[in-house]
C-alpha atoms as a PDB file:
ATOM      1  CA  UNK A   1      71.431 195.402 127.312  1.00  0.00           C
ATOM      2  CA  UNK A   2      71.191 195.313 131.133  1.00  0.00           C
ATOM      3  CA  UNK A   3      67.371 194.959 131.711  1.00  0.00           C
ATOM      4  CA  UNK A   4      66.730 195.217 135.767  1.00  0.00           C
ATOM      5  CA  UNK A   5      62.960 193.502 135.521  1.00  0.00           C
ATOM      6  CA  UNK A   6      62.461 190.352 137.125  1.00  0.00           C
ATOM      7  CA  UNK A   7      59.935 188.041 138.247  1.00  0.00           C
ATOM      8  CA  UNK A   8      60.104 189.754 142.036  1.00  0.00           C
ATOM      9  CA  UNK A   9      58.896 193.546 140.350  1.00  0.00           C
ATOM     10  CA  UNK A  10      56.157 191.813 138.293  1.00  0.00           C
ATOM     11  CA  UNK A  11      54.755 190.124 141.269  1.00  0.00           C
ATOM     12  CA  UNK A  12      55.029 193.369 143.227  1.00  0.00           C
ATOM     13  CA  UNK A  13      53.348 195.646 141.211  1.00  0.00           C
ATOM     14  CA  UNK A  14      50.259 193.273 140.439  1.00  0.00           C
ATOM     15  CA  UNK A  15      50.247 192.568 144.235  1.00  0.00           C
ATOM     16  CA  UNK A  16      50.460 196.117 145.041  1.00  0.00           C
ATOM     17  CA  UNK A  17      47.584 197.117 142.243  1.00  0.00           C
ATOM     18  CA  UNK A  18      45.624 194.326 144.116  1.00  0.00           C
ATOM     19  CA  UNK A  19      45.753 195.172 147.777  1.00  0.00           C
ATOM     20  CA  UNK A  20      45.803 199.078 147.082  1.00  0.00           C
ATOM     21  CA  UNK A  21      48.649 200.259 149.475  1.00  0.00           C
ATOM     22  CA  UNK A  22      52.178 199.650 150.127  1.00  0.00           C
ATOM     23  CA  UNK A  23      51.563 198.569 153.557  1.00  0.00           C
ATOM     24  CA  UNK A  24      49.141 195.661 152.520  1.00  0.00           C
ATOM     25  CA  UNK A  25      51.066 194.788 149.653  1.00  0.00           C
ATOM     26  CA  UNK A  26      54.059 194.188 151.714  1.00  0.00           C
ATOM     27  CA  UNK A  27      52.026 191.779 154.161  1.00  0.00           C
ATOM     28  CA  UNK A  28      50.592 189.951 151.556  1.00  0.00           C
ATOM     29  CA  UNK A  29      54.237 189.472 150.218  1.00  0.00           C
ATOM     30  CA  UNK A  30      56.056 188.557 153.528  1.00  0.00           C
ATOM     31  CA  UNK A  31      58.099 191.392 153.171  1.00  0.00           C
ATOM     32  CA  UNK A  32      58.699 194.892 155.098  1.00  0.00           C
ATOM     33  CA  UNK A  33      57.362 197.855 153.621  1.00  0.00           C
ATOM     34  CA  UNK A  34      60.971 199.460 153.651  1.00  0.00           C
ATOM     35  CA  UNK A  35      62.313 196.222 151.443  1.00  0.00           C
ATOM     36  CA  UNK A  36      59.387 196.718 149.034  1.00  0.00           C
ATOM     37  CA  UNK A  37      59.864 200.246 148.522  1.00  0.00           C
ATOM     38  CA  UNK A  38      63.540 199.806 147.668  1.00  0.00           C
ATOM     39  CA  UNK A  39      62.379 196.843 145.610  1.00  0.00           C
ATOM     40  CA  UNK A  40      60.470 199.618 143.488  1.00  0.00           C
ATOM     41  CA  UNK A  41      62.795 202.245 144.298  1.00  0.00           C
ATOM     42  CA  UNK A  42      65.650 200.199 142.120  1.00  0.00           C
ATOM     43  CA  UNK A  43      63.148 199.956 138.993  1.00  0.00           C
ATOM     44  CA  UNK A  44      62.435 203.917 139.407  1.00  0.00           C
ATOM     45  CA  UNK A  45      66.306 204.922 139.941  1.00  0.00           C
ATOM     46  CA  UNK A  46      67.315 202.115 137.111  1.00  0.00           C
ATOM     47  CA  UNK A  47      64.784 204.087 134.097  1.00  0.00           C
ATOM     48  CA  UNK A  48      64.582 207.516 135.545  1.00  0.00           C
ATOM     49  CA  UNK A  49      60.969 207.570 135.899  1.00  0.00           C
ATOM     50  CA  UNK A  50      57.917 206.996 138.858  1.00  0.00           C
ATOM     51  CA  UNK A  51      56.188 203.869 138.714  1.00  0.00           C
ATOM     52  CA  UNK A  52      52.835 205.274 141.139  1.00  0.00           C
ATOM     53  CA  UNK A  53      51.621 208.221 142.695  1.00  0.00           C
ATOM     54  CA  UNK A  54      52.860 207.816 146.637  1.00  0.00           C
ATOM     55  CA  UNK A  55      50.236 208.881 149.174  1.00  0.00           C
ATOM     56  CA  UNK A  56      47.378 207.872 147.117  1.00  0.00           C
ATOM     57  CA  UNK A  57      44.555 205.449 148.300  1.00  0.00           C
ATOM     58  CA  UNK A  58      44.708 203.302 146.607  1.00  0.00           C
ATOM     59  CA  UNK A  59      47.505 203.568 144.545  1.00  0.00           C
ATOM     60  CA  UNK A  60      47.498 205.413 141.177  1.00  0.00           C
ATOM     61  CA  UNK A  61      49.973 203.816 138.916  1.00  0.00           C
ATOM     62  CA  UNK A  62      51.657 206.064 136.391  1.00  0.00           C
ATOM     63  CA  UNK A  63      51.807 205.727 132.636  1.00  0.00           C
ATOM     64  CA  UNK A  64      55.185 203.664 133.102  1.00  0.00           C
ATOM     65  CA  UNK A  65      53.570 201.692 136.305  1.00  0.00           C
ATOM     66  CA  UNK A  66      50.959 200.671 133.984  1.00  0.00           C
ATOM     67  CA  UNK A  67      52.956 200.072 131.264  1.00  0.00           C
ATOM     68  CA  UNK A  68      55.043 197.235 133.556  1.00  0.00           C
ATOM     69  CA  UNK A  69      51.548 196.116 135.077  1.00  0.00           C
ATOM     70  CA  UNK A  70      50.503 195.084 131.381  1.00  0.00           C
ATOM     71  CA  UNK A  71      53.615 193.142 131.011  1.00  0.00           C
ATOM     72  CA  UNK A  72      53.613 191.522 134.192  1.00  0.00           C
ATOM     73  CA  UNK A  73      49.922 189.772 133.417  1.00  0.00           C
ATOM     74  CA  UNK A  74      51.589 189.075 130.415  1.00  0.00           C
ATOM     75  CA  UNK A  75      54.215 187.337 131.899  1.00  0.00           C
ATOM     76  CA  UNK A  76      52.861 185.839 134.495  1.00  0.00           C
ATOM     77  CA  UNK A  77      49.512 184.409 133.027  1.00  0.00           C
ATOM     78  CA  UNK A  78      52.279 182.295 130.228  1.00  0.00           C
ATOM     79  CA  UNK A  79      54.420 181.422 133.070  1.00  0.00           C
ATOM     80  CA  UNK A  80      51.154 179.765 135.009  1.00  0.00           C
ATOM     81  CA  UNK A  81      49.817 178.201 131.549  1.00  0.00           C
ATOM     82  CA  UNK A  82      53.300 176.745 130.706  1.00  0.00           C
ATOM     83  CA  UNK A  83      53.256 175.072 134.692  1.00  0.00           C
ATOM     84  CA  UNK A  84      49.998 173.430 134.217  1.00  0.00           C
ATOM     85  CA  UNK A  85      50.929 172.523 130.682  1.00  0.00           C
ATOM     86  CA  UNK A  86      53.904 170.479 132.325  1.00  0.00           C
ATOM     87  CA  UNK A  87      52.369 169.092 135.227  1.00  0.00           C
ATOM     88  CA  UNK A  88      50.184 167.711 132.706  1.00  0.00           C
ATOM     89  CA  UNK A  89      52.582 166.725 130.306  1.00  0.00           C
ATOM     90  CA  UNK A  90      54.200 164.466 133.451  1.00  0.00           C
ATOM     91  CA  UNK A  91      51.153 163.322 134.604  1.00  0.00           C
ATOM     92  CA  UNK A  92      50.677 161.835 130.998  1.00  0.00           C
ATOM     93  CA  UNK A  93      48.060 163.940 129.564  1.00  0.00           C
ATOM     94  CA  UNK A  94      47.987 165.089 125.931  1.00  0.00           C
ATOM     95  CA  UNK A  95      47.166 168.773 126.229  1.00  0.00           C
ATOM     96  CA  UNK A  96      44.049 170.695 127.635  1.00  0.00           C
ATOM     97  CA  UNK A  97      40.712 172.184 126.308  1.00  0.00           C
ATOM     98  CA  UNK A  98      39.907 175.346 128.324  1.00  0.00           C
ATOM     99  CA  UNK A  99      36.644 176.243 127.022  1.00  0.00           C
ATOM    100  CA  UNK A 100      35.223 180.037 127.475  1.00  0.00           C
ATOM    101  CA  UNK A 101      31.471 181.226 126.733  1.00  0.00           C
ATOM    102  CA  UNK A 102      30.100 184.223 125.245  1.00  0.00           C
ATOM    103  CA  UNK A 103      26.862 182.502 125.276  1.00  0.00           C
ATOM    104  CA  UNK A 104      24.314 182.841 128.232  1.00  0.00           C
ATOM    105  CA  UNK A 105      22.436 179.588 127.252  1.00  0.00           C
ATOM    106  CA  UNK A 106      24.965 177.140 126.166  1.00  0.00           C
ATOM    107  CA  UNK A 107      25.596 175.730 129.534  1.00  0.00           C
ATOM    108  CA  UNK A 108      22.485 173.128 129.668  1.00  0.00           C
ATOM    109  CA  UNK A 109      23.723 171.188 126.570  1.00  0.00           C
ATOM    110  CA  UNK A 110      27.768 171.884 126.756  1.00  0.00           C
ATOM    111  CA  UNK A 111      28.081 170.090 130.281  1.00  0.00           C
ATOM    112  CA  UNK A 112      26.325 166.825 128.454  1.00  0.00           C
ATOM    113  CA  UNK A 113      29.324 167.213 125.568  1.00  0.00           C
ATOM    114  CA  UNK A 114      31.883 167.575 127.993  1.00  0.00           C
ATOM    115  CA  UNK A 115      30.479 164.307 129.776  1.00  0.00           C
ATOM    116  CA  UNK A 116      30.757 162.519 126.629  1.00  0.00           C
ATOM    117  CA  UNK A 117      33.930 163.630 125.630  1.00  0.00           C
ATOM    118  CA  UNK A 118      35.605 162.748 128.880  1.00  0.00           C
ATOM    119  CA  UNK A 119      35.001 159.178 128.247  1.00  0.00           C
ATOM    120  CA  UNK A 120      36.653 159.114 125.164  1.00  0.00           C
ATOM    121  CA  UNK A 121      39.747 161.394 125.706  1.00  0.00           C
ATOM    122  CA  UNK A 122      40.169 160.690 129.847  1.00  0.00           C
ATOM    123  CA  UNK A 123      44.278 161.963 128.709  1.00  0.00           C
ATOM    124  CA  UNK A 124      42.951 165.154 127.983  1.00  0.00           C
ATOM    125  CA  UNK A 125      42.313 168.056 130.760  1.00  0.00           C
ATOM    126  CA  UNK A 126      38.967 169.783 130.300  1.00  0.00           C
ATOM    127  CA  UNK A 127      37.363 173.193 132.016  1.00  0.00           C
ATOM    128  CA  UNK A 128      35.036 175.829 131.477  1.00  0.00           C
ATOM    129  CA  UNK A 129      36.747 179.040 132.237  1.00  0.00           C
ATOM    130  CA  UNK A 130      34.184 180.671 135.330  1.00  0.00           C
ATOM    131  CA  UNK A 131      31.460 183.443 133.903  1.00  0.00           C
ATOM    132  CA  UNK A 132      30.392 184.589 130.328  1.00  0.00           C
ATOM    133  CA  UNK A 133      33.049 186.505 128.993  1.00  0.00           C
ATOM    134  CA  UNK A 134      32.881 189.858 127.022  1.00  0.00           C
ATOM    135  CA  UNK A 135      36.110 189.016 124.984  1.00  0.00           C
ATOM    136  CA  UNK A 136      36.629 185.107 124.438  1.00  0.00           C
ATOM    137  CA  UNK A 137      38.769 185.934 121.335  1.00  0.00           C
ATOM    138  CA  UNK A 138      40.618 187.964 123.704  1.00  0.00           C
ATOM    139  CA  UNK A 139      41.144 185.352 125.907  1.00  0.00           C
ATOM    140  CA  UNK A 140      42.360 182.916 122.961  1.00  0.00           C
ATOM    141  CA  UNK A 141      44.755 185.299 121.321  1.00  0.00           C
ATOM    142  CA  UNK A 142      46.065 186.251 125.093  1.00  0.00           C
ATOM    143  CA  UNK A 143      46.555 181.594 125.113  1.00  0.00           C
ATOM    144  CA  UNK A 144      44.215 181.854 128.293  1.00  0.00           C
ATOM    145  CA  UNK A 145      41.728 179.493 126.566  1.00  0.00           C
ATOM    146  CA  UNK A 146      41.777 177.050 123.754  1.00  0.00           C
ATOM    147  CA  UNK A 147      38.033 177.199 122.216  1.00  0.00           C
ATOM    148  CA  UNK A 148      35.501 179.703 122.135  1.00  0.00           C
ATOM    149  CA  UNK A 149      31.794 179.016 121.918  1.00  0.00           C
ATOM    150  CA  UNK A 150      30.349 182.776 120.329  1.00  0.00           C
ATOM    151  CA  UNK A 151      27.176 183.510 118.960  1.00  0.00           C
ATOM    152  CA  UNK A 152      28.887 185.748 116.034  1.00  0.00           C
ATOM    153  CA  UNK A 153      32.185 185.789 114.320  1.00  0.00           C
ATOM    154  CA  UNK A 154      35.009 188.657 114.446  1.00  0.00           C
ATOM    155  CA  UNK A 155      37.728 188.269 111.192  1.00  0.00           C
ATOM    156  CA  UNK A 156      41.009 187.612 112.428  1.00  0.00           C
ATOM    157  CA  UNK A 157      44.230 185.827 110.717  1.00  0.00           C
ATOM    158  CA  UNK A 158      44.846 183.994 113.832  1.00  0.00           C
ATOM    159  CA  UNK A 159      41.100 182.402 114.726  1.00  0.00           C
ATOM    160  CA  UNK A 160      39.122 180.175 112.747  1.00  0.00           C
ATOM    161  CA  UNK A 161      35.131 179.484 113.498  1.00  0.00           C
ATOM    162  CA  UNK A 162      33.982 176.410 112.572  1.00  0.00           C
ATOM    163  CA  UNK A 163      29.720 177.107 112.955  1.00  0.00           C
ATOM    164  CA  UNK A 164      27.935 173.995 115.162  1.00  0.00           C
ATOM    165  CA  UNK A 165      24.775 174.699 114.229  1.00  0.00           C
ATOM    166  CA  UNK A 166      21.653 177.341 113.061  1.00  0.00           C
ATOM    167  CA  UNK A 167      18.407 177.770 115.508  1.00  0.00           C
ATOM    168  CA  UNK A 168      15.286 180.053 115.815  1.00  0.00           C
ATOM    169  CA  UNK A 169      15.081 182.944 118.241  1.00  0.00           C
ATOM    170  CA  UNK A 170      11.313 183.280 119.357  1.00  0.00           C
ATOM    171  CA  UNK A 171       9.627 185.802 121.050  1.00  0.00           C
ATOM    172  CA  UNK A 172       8.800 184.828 124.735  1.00  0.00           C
ATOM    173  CA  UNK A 173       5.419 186.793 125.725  1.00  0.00           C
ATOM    174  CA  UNK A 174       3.546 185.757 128.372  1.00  0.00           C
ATOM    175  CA  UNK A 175       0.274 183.845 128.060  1.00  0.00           C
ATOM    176  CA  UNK A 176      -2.114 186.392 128.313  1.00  0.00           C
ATOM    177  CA  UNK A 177      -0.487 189.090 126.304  1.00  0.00           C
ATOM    178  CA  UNK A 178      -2.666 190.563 122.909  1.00  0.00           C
ATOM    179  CA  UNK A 179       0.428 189.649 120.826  1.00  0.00           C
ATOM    180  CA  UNK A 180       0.224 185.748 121.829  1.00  0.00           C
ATOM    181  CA  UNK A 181      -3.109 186.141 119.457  1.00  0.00           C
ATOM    182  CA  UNK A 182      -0.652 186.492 116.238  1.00  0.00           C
ATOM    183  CA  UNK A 183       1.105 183.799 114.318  1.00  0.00           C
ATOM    184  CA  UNK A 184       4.505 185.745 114.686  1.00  0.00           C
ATOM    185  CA  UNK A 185       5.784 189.604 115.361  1.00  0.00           C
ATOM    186  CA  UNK A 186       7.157 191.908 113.384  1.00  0.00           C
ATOM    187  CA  UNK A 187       9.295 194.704 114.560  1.00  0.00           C
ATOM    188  CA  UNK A 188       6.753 196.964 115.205  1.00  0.00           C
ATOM    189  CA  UNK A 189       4.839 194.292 117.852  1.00  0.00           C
ATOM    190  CA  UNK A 190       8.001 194.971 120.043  1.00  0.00           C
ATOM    191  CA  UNK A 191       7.519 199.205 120.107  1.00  0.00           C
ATOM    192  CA  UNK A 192       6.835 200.842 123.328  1.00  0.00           C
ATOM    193  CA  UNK A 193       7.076 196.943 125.244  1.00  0.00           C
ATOM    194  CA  UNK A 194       9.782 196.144 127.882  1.00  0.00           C
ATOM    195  CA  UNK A 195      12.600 194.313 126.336  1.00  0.00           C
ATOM    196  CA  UNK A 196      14.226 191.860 129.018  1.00  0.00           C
ATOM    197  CA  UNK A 197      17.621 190.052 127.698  1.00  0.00           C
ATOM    198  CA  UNK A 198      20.742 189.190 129.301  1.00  0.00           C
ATOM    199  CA  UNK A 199      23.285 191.857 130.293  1.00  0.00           C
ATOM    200  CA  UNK A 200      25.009 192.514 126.944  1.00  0.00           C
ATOM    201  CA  UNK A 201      25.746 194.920 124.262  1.00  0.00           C
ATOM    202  CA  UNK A 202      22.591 195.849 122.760  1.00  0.00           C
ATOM    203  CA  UNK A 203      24.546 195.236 119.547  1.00  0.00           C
ATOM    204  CA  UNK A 204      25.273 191.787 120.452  1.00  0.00           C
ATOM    205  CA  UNK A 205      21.422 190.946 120.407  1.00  0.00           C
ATOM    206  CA  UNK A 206      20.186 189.124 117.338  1.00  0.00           C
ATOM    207  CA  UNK A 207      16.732 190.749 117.618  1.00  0.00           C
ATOM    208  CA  UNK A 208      17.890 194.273 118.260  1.00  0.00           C
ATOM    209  CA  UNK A 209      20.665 194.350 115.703  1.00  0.00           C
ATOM    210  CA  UNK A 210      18.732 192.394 112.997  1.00  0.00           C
ATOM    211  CA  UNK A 211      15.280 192.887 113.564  1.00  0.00           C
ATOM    212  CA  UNK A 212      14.397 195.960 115.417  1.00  0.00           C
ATOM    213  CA  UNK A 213      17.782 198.579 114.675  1.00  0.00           C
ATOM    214  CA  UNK A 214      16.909 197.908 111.193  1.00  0.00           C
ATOM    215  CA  UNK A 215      13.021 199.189 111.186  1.00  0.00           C
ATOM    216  CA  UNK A 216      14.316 202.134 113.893  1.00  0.00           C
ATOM    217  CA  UNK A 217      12.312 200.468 116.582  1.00  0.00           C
ATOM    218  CA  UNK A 218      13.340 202.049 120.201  1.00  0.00           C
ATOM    219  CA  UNK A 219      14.730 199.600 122.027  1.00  0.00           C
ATOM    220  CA  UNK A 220      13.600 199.728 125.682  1.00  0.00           C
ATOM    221  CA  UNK A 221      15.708 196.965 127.895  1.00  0.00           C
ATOM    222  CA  UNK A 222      16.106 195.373 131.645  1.00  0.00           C
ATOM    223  CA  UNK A 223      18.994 192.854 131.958  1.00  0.00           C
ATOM    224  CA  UNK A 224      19.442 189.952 134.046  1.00  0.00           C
ATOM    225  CA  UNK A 225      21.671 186.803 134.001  1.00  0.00           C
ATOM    226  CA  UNK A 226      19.572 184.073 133.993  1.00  0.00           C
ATOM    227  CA  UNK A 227      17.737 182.367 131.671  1.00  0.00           C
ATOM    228  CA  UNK A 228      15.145 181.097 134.041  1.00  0.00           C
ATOM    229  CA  UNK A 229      15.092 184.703 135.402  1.00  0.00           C
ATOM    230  CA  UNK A 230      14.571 186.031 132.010  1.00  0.00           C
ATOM    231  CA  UNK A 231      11.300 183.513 131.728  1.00  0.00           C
ATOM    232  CA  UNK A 232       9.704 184.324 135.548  1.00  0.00           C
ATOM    233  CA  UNK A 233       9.926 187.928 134.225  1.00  0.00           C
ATOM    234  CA  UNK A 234       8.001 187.738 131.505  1.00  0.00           C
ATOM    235  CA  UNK A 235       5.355 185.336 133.265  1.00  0.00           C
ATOM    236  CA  UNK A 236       5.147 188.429 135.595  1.00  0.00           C
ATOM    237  CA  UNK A 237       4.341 190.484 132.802  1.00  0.00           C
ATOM    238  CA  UNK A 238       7.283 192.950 133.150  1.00  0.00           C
ATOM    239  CA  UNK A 239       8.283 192.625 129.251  1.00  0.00           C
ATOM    240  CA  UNK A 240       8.828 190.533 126.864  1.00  0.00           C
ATOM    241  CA  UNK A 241      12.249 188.487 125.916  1.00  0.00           C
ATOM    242  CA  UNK A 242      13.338 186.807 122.639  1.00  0.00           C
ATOM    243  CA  UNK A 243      15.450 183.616 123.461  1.00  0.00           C
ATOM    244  CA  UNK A 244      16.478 180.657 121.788  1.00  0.00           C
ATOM    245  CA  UNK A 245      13.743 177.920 121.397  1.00  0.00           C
ATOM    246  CA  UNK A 246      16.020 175.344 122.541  1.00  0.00           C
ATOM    247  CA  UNK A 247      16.587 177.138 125.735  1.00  0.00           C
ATOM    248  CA  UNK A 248      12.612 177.804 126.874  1.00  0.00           C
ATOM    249  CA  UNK A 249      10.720 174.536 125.260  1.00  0.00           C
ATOM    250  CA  UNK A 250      10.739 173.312 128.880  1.00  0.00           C
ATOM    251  CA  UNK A 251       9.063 176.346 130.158  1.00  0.00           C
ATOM    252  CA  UNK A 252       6.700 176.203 126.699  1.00  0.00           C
ATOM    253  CA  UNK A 253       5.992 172.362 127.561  1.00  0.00           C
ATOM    254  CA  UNK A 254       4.631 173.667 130.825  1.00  0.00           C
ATOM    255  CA  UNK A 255       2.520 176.301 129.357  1.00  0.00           C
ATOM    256  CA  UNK A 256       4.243 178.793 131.653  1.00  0.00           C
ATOM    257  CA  UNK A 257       5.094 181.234 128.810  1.00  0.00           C
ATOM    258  CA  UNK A 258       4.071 181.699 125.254  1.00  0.00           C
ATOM    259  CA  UNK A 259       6.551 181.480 122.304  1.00  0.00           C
ATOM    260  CA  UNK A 260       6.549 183.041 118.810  1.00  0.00           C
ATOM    261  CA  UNK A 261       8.015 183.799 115.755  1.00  0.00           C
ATOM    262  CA  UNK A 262      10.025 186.488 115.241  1.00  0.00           C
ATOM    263  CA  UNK A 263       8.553 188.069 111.430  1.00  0.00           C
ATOM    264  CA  UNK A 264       7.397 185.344 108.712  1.00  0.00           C
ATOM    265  CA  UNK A 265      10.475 183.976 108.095  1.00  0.00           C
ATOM    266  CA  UNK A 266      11.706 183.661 111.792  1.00  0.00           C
ATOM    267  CA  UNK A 267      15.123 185.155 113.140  1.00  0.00           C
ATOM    268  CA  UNK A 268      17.401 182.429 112.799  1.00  0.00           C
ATOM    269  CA  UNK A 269      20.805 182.981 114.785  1.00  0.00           C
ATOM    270  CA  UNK A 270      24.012 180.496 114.549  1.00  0.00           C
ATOM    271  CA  UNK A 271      26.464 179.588 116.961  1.00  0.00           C
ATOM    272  CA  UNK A 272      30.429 179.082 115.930  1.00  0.00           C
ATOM    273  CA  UNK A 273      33.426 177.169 117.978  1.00  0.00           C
ATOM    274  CA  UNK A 274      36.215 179.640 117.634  1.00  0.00           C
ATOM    275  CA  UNK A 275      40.166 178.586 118.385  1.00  0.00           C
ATOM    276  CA  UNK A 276      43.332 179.836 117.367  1.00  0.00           C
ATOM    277  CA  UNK A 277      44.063 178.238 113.504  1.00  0.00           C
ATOM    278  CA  UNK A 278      46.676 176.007 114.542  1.00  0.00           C
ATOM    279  CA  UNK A 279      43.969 174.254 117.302  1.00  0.00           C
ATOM    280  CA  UNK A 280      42.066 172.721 114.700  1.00  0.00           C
ATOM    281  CA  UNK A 281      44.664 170.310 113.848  1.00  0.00           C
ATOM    282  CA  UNK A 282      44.596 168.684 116.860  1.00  0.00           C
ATOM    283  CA  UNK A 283      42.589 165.659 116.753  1.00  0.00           C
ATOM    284  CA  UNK A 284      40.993 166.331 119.903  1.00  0.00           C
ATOM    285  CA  UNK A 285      39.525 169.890 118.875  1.00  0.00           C
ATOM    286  CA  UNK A 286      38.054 168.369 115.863  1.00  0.00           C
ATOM    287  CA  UNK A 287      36.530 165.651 117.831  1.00  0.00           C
ATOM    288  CA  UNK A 288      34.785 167.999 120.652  1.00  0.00           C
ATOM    289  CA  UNK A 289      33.438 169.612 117.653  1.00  0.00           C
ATOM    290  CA  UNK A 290      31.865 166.628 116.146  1.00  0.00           C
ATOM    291  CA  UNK A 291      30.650 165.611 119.763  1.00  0.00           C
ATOM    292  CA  UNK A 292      28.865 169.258 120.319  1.00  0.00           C
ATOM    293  CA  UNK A 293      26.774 168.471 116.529  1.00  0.00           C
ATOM    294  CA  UNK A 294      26.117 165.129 117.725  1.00  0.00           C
ATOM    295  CA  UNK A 295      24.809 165.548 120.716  1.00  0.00           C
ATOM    296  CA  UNK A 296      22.941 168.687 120.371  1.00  0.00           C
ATOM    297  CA  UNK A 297      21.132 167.146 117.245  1.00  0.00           C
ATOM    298  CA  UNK A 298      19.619 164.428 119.688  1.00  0.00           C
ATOM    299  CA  UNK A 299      19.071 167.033 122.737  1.00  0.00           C
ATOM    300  CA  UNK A 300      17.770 170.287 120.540  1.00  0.00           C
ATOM    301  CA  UNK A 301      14.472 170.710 118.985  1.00  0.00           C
ATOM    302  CA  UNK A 302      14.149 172.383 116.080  1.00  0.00           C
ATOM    303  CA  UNK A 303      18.626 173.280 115.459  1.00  0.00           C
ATOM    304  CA  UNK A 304      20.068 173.247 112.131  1.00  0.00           C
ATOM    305  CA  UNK A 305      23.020 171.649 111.558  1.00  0.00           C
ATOM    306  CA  UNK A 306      25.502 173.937 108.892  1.00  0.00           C
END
């Protein structure tokens, strides 16, 4: 079967999503408008259908227009992961670990475990794909990243969690607040107060989903990104926040916030390397793991290995 697509029309359309007009689209491409719009026009005429809505600002892609978008990041994002994959390979280096977060405060101790890795496997290319991302298992299945570090696990035939290790979520309250006068909270402590977390599904928060949803406590939230901005808020007395106790015992060593339990026998929360199956066998997956259990054991208070 004659198929018309090529690289040219994918690189079109995703440039011409981009910039949001024909016009820019065609400067950003180095070509005329008129040779872009017969570019498109030969897609439209070839399949007898309309690829975007002309005269909109900025453009409206049909259901077919989208339809080729999707394919073209498809494309595209395998045809840039197979380039770097050979530059690599020339340059002599045995594969890659792209890592991606779903986990706000994993940053402090990963960039020590990438340190240490580096000296060991200097042949192998490793990065931390930029921002915390809503879908890492996404972003594996889709071959845009090789390991996932995710607070919770999501069954899939294709991905495999291996779980690093077990720590305490705490209640961070600041010093002068009534509830700093208990031994630990239970979910009715956290009714009518100010609930600051990061800027997440409430679903995706251990204390909400385990703790508070549970006892149909109201769940009254402001976000940030931080996890010192989390802290300052709650020294301000604008809420309360439950973090882990790895991530504040600086701020607790300082006496700048209080930290509790979370009900008598504390809310324990895990954390789980995810990777496509096939990964795993690589000796170099299995080894970042072991480095992320050894090194957090000597750089976390109070973790549990599993």
């Amino acid at each position: 079967m004659d198929i018309p697509i090529d690289l040219k029309h994918l690189q079109t359309l995703l440039t011409l999503r981009k910039t949001g007009s024909l016009t820019r689209a065609a400067v950003a491409l180095q070509l005329t408008q008129s040779a872009l719009s017969h570019q498109i026009k030969q897609l439209e005429d070839h399949y007898g259908v309309t690829l975007f809505v002309r005269k909109t600002s900025p453009v409206q892609f049909t259901q077919a227009g989208e339809r080729l978008l999707k394919l073209a990041e498809t494309v595209l994002n395998a045809m840039e992961e197979a380039n770097r994959d050979l530059y690599q390979f020339a340059s002599g280096k045995q594969g890659a670990l792209r890592i991606t977060l779903e986990c706000h405060t994993c940053y402090g101790w990963l960039l020590p475990v990438m340190d240490e890795f580096r000296k060991k496997w200097s042949d192998v290319e490793i990065d931390i794909l930029p921002g915390f991302q809503p879908d890492p298992v996404g972003l594996l299945l889709q071959n845009r990243a090789d390991v996932a570090i995710v607070d919770d696990t999501e069954q899939t035939d294709m991905v495999s969690y291996m779980p690093l290790f077990k720590y305490e979520m705490v209640a961070i309250l600041p010093n002068e607040h009534p509830l700093a006068q208990k031994p630990w909270l239970e979910a009715e402590d956290f009714r009518g107060e100010s609930l600051i977390t990061y800027a997440v599904p409430e679903d995706r928060i251990d204390l909400c989903r385990k703790v508070l949803k549970p006892a149909g406590i109201p769940v009254r939230r402001k976000t940030t990104e931080l996890t010192m901005a989390i802290v300052q808020q709650v020294a301000s007395q604008r809420g309360i926040a439950a973090l882990p106790i790895w991530a504040v015992s600086e701020y607790l060593d300082k006496k700048y916030v209080t930290a509790r339990s979370i009900t008598r026998d504390k809310l324990m929360s895990e954390i789980w390397l995810a990777s496509l199956t096939d990964n795993l066998d690589k000796d170099f997956v299995r080894d970042f793991i072991q480095f992320i259990r050894q090194r957090c054991m000597r750089l976390l208070p109070d973790i549990q290995m599993t």
